[in-house]
C-alpha atoms as a PDB file:
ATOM      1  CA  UNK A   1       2.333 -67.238  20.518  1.00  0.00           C
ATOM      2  CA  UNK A   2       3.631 -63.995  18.776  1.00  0.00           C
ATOM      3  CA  UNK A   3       3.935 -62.271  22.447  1.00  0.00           C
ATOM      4  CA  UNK A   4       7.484 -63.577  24.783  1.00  0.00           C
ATOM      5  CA  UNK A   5       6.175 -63.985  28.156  1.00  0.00           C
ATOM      6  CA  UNK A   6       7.950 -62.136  30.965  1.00  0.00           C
ATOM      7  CA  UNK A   7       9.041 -63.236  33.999  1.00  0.00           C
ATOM      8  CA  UNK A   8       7.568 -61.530  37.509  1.00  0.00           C
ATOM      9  CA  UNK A   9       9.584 -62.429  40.248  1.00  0.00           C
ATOM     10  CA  UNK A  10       6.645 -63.583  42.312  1.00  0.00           C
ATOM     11  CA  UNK A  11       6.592 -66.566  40.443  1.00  0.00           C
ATOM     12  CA  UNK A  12       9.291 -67.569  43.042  1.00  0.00           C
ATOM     13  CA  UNK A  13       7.792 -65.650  46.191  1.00  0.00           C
ATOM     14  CA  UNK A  14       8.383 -65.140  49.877  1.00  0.00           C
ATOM     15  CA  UNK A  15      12.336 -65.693  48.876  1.00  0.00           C
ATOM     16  CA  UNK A  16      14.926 -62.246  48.728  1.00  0.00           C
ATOM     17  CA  UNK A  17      14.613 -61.232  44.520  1.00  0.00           C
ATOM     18  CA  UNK A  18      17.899 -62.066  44.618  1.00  0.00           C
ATOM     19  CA  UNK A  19      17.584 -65.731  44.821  1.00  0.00           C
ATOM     20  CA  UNK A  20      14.629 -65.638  42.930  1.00  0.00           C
ATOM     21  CA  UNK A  21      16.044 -63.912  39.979  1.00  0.00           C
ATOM     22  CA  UNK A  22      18.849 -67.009  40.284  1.00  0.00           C
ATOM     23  CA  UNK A  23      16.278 -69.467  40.186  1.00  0.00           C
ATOM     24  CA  UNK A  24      14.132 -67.842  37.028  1.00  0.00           C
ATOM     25  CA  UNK A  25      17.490 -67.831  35.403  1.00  0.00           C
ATOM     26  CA  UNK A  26      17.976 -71.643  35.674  1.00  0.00           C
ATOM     27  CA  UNK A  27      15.108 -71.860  33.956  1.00  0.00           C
ATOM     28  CA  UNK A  28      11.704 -72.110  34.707  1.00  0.00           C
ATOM     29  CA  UNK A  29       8.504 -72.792  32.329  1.00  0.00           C
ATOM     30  CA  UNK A  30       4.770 -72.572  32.311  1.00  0.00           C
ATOM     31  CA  UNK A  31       3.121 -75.798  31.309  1.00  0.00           C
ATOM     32  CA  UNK A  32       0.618 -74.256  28.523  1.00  0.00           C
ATOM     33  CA  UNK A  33       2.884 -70.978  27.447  1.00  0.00           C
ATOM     34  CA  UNK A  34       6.333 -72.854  27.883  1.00  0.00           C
ATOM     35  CA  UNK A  35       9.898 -71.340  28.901  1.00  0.00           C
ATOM     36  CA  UNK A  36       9.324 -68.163  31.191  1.00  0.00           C
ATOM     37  CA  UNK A  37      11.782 -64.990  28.813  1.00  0.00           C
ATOM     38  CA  UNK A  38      13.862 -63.096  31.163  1.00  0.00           C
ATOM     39  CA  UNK A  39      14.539 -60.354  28.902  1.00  0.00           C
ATOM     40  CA  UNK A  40      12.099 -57.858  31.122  1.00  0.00           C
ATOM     41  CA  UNK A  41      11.127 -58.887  34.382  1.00  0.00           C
ATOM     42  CA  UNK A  42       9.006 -56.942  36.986  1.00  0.00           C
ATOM     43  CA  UNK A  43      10.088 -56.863  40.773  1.00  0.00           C
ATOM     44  CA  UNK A  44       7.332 -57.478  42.965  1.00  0.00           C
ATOM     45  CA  UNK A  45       6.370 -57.375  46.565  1.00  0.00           C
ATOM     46  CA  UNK A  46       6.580 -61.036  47.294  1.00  0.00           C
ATOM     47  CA  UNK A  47       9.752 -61.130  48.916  1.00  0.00           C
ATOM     48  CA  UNK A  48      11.992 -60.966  52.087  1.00  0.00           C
ATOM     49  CA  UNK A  49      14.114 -57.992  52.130  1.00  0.00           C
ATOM     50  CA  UNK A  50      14.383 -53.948  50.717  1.00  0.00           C
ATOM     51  CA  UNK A  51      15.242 -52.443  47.478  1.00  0.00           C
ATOM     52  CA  UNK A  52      17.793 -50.012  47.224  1.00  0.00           C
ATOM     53  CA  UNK A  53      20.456 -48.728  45.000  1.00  0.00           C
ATOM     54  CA  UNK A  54      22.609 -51.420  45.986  1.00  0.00           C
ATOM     55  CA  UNK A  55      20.397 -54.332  45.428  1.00  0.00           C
ATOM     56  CA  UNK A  56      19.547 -52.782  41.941  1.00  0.00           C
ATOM     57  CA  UNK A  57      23.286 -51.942  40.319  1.00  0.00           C
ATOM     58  CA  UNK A  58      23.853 -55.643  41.409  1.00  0.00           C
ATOM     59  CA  UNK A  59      21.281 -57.288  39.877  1.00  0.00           C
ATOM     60  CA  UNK A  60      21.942 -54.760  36.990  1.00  0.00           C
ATOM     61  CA  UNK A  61      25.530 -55.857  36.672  1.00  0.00           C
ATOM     62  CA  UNK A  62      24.556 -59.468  37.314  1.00  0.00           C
ATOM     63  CA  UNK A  63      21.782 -60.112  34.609  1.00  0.00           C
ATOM     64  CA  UNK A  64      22.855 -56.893  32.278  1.00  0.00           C
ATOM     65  CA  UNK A  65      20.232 -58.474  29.546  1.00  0.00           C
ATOM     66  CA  UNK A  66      17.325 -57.953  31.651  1.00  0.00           C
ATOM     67  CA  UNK A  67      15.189 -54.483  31.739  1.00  0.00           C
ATOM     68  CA  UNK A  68      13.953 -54.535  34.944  1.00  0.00           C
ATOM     69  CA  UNK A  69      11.160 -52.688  36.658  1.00  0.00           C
ATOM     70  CA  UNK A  70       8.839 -52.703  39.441  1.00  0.00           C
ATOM     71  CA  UNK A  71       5.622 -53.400  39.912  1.00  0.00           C
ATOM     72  CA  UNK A  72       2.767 -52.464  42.757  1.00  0.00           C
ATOM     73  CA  UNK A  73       4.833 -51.524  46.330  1.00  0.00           C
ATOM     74  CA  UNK A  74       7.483 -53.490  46.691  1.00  0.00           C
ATOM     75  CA  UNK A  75       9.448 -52.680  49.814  1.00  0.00           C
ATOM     76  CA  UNK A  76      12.187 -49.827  48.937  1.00  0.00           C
ATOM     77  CA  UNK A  77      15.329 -49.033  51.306  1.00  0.00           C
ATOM     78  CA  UNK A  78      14.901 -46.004  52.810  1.00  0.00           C
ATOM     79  CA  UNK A  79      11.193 -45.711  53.440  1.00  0.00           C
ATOM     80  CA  UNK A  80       9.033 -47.019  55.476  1.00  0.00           C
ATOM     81  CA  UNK A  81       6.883 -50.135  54.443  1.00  0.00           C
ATOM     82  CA  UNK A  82       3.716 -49.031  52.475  1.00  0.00           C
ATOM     83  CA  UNK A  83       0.716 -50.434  50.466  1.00  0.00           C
ATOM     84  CA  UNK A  84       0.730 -47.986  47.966  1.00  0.00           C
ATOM     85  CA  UNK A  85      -1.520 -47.981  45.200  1.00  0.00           C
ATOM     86  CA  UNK A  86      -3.464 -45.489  42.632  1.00  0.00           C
ATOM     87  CA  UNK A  87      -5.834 -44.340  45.245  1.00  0.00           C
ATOM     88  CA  UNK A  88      -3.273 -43.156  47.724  1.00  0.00           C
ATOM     89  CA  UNK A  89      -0.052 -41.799  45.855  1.00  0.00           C
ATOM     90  CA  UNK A  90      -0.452 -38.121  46.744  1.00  0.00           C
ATOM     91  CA  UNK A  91      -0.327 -39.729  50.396  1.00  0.00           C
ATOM     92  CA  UNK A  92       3.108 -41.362  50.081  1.00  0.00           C
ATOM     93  CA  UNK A  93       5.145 -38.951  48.367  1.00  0.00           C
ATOM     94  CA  UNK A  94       8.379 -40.523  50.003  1.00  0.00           C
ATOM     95  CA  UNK A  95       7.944 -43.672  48.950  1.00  0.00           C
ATOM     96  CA  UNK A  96       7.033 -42.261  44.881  1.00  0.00           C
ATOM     97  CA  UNK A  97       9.935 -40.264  45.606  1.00  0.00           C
ATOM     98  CA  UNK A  98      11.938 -43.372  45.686  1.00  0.00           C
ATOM     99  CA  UNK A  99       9.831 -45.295  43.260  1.00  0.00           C
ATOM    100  CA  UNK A 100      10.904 -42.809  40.901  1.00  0.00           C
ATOM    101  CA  UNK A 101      14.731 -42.530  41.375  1.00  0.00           C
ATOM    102  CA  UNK A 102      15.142 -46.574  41.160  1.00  0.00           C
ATOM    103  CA  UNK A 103      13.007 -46.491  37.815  1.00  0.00           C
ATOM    104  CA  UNK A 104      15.354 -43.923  36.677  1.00  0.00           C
ATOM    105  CA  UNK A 105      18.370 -45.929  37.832  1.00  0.00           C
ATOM    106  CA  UNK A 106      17.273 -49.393  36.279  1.00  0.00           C
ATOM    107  CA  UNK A 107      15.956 -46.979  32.724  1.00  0.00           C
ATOM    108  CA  UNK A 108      13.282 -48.792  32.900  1.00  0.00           C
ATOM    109  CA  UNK A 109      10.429 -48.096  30.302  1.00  0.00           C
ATOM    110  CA  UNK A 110       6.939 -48.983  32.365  1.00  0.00           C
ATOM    111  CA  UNK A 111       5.661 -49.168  36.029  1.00  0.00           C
ATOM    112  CA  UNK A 112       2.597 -50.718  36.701  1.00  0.00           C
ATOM    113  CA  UNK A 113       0.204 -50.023  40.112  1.00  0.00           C
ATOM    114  CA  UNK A 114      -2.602 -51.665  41.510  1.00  0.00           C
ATOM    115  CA  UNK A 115      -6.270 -49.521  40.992  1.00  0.00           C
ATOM    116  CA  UNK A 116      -6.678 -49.490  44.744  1.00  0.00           C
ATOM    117  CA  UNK A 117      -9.073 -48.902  47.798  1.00  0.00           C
ATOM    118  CA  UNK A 118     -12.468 -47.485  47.151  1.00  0.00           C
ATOM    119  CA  UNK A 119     -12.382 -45.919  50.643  1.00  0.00           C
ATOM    120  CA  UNK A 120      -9.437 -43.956  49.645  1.00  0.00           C
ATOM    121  CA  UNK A 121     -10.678 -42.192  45.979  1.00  0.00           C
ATOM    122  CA  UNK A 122     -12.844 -41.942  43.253  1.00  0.00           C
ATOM    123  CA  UNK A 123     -12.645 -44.030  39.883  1.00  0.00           C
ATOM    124  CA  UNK A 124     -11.636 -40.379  38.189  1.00  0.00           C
ATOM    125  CA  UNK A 125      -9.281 -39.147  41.011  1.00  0.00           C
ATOM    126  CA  UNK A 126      -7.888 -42.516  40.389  1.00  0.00           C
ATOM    127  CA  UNK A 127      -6.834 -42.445  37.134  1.00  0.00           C
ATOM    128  CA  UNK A 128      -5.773 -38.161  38.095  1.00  0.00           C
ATOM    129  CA  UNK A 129      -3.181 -40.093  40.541  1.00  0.00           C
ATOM    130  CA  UNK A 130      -1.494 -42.146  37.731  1.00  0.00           C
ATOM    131  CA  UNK A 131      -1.990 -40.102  34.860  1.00  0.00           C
ATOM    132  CA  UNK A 132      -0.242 -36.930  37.638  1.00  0.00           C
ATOM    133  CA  UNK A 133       2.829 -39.940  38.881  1.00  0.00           C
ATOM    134  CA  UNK A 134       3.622 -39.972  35.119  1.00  0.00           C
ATOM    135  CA  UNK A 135       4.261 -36.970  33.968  1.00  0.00           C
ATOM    136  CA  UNK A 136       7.217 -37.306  36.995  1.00  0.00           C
ATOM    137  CA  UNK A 137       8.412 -40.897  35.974  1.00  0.00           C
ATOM    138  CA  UNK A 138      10.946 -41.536  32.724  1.00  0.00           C
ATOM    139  CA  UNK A 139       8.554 -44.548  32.027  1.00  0.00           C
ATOM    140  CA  UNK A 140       5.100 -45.675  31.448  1.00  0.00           C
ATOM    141  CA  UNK A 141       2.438 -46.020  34.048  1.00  0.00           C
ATOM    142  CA  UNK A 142      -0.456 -48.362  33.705  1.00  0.00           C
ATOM    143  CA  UNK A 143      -2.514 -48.695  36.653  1.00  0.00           C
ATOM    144  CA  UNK A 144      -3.784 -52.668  37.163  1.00  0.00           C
ATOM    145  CA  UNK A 145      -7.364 -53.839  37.745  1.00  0.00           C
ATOM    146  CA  UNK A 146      -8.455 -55.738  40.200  1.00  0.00           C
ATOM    147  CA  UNK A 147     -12.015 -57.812  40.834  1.00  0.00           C
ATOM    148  CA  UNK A 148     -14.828 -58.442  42.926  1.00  0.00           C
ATOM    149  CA  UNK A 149     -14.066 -58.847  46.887  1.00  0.00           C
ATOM    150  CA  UNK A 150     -16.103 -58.512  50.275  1.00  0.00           C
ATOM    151  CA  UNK A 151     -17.552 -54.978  50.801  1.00  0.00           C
ATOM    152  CA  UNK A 152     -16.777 -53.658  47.101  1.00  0.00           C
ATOM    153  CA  UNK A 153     -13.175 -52.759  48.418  1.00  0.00           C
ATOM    154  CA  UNK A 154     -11.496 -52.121  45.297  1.00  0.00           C
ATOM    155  CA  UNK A 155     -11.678 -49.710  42.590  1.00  0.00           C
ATOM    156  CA  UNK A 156     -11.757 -51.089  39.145  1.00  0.00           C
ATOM    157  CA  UNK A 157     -13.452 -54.428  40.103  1.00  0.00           C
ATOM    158  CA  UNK A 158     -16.470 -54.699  37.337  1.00  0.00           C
ATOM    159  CA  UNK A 159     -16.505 -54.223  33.726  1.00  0.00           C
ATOM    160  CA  UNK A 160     -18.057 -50.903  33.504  1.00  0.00           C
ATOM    161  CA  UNK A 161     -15.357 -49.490  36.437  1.00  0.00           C
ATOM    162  CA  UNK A 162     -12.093 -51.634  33.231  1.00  0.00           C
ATOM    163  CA  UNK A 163     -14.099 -49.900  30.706  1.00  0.00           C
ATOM    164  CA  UNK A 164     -14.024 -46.748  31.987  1.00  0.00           C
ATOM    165  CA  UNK A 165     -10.211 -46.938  33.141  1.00  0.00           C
ATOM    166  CA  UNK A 166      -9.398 -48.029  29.479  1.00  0.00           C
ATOM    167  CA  UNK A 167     -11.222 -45.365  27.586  1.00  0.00           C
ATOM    168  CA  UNK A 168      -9.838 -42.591  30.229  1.00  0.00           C
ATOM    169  CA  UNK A 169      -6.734 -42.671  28.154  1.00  0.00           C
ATOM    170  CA  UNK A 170      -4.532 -43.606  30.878  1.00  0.00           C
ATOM    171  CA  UNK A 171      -2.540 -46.400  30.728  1.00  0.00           C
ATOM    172  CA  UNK A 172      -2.968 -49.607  31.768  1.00  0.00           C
ATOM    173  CA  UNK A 173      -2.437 -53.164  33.190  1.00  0.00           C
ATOM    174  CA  UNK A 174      -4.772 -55.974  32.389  1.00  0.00           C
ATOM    175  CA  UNK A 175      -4.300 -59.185  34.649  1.00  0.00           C
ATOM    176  CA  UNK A 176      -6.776 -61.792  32.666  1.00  0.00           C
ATOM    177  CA  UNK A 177      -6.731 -63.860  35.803  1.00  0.00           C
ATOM    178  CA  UNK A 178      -8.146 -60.894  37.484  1.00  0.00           C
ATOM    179  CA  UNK A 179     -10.498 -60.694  34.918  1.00  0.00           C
ATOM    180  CA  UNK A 180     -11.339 -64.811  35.610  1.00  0.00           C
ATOM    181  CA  UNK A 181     -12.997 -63.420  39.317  1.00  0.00           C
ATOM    182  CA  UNK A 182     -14.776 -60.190  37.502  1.00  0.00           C
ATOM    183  CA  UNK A 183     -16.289 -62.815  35.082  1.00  0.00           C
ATOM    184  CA  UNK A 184     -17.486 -65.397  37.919  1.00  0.00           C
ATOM    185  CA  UNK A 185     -19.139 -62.542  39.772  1.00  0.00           C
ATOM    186  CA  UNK A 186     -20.758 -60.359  36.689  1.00  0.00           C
ATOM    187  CA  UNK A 187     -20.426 -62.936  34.051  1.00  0.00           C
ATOM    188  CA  UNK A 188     -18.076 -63.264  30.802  1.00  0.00           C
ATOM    189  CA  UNK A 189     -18.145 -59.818  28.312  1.00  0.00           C
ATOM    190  CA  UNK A 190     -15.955 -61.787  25.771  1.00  0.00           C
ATOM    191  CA  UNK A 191     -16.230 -58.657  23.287  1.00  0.00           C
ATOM    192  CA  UNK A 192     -14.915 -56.148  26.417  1.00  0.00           C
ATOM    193  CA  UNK A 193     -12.075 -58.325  27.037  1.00  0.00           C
ATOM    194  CA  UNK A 194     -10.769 -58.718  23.503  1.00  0.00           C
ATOM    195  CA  UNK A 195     -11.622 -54.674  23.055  1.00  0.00           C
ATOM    196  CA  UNK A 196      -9.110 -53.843  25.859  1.00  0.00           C
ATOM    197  CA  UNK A 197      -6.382 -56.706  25.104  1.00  0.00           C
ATOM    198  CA  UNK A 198      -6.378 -54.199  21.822  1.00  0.00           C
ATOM    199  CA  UNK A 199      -6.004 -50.817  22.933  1.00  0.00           C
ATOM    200  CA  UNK A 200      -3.320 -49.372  22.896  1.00  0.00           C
ATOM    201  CA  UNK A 201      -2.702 -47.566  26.217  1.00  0.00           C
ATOM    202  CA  UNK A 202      -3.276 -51.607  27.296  1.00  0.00           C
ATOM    203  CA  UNK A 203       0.511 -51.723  28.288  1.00  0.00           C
ATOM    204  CA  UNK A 204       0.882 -54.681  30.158  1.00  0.00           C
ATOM    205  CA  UNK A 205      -1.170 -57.981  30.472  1.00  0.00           C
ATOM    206  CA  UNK A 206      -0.286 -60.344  33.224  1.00  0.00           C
ATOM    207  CA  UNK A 207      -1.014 -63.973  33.421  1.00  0.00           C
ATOM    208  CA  UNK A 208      -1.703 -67.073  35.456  1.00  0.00           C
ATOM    209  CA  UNK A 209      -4.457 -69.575  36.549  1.00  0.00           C
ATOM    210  CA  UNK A 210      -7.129 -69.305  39.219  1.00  0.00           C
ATOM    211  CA  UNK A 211     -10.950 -71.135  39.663  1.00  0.00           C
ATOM    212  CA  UNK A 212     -12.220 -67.661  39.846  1.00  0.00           C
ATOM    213  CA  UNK A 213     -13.147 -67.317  43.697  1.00  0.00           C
ATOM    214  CA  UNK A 214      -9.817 -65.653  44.776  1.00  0.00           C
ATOM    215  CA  UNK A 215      -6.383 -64.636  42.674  1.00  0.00           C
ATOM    216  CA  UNK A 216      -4.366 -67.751  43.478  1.00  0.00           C
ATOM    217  CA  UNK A 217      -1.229 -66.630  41.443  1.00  0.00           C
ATOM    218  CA  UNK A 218      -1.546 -70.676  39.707  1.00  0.00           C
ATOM    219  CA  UNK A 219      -0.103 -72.251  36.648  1.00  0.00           C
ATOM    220  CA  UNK A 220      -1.578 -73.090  33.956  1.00  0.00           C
ATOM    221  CA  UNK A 221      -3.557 -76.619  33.686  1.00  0.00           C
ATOM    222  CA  UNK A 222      -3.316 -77.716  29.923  1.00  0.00           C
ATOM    223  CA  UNK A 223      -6.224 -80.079  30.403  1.00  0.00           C
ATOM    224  CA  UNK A 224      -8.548 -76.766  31.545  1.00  0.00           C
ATOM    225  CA  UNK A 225      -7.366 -73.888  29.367  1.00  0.00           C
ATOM    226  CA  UNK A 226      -8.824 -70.618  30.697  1.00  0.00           C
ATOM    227  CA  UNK A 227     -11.541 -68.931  28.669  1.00  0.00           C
ATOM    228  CA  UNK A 228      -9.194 -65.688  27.391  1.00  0.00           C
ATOM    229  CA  UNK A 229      -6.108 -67.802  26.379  1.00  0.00           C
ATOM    230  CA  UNK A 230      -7.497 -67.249  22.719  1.00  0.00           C
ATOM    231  CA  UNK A 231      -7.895 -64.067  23.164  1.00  0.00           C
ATOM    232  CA  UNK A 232      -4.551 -62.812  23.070  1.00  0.00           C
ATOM    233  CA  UNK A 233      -3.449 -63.225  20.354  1.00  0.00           C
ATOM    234  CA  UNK A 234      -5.458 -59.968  19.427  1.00  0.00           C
ATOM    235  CA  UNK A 235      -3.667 -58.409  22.360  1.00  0.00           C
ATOM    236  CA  UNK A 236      -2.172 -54.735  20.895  1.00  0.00           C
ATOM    237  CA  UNK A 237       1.412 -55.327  19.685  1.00  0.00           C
ATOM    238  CA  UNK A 238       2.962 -53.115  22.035  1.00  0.00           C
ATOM    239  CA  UNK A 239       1.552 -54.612  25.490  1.00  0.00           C
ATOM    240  CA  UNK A 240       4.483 -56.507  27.783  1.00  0.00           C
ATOM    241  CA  UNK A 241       3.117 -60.273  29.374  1.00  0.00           C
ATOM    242  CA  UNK A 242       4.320 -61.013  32.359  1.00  0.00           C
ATOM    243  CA  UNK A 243       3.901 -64.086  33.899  1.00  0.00           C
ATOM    244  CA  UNK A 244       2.439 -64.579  37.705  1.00  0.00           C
ATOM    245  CA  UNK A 245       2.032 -68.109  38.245  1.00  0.00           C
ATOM    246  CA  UNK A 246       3.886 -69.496  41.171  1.00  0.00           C
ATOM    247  CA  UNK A 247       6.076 -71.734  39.585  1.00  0.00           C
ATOM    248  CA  UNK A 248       8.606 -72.580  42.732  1.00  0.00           C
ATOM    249  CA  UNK A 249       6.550 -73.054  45.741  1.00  0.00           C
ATOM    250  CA  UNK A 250       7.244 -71.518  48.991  1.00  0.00           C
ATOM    251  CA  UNK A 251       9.028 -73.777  51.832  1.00  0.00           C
ATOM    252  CA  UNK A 252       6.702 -74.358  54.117  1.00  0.00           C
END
């Protein structure tokens, strides 16, 4: 494919992102889209341990190839644990504080955060939040979809809520596994999906595997392709893939 695929560092979860930026660097590979590139790779929540200057300048110095840059609410030194997300950043303006100064540290060019809690905002106050967190940030900000779950609890869960988001203007993330549940619930919209892999405000796209009942973070199965794997090769030429397929399981 035209596209390198990313590494997230959840594909080695519940480890420190220390050890699991060692192990992506030994090498690891998805079985349909091959060796996982290391040249960008986001930092997710998935792990043991904070983030802090410290743990940045030495992964910095350490893999000094790699642009790195965070992704959703990983935890960050100095603040207090949150699950931030689009709905609630005016709420947790210590924790964007931070957010902000290690994105400026690591100069890296995008940030991506999950749609978030219908409780908490609107669709449009939504997109206010991210659109607002990005005129502070050095980088891009493309807020992530999500999909279909008990009581309607997220925003951005059903085609009409993507389409909207996409046609806003603001930037963002589209995680075709996510897409997989949205399409199991509300059935496939082939055309929507290959309309927003090509927009260009569609600045990331994030892959894996799931059987469409829950986001299980899987490989892929070459023997049982997913539906949108064609479809990106339409993707626009400026979106970042990052993989999310758990490709070094937990010890139980």
């Amino acid at each position: 494919m035209q596209h390198p695929i990313h590494a997230a560092s959840a594909i080695v979860p519940t480890k420190t992102h220390e050890m699991s930026l060692d192990l992506i660097a030994e090498g690891l590979a998805d079985p349909v889209f091959g060796e996982i590139d290391m040249h960008r790779v986001q930092l997710c929540p998935q792990h043991r341990g904070y983030l802090g200057e410290d743990e940045i300048e030495r992964f910095m110095a350490r893999y000094p190839e790699t642009e790195f840059r965070l992704h959703a609410s990983p935890k960050l030194a100095g603040v207090p644990k949150r699950h931030v997300y689009g709905s609630n950043i005016p709420e947790n303006k210590d924790w964007i504080d931070r957010l902000i100064a290690l994105t400026k540290l690591m100069g890296s060019i995008g940030y991506s955060i999950h749609a978030g809690l219908r409780e908490e905002s609107t669709i449009d106050q939504m997109i206010g939040n991210v659109k607002a967190l990005e005129d502070k940030m050095s980088a891009r900000v493309a807020v992530e979809g999500l999909y279909p779950a008990r009581s309607d609890m997220w925003l951005m869960s059903n085609w009409q809520e993507y389409e909207a988001v996409a046609h806003s203007g603001v930037g963002f993330a589209l995680d075709l596994s996510h897409l997989n549940i949205v399409a199991r619930r509300h059935g496939r919209k082939d055309d929507i999906v290959r309309d927003l892999l090509a927009l260009p405000n569609c600045v990331e796209i994030h892959v894996s595997h799931n059987d469409g009942r829950a986001d299980a973070h899987r490989k892929l199965n070459p023997e049982q392709e997913p539906w949108w794997l064609p479809m990106i090769a339409g993707a626009h030429s400026d979106a970042d893939f990052f993989y999310e397929g758990i490709l070094v399981m937990p010890s139980r």
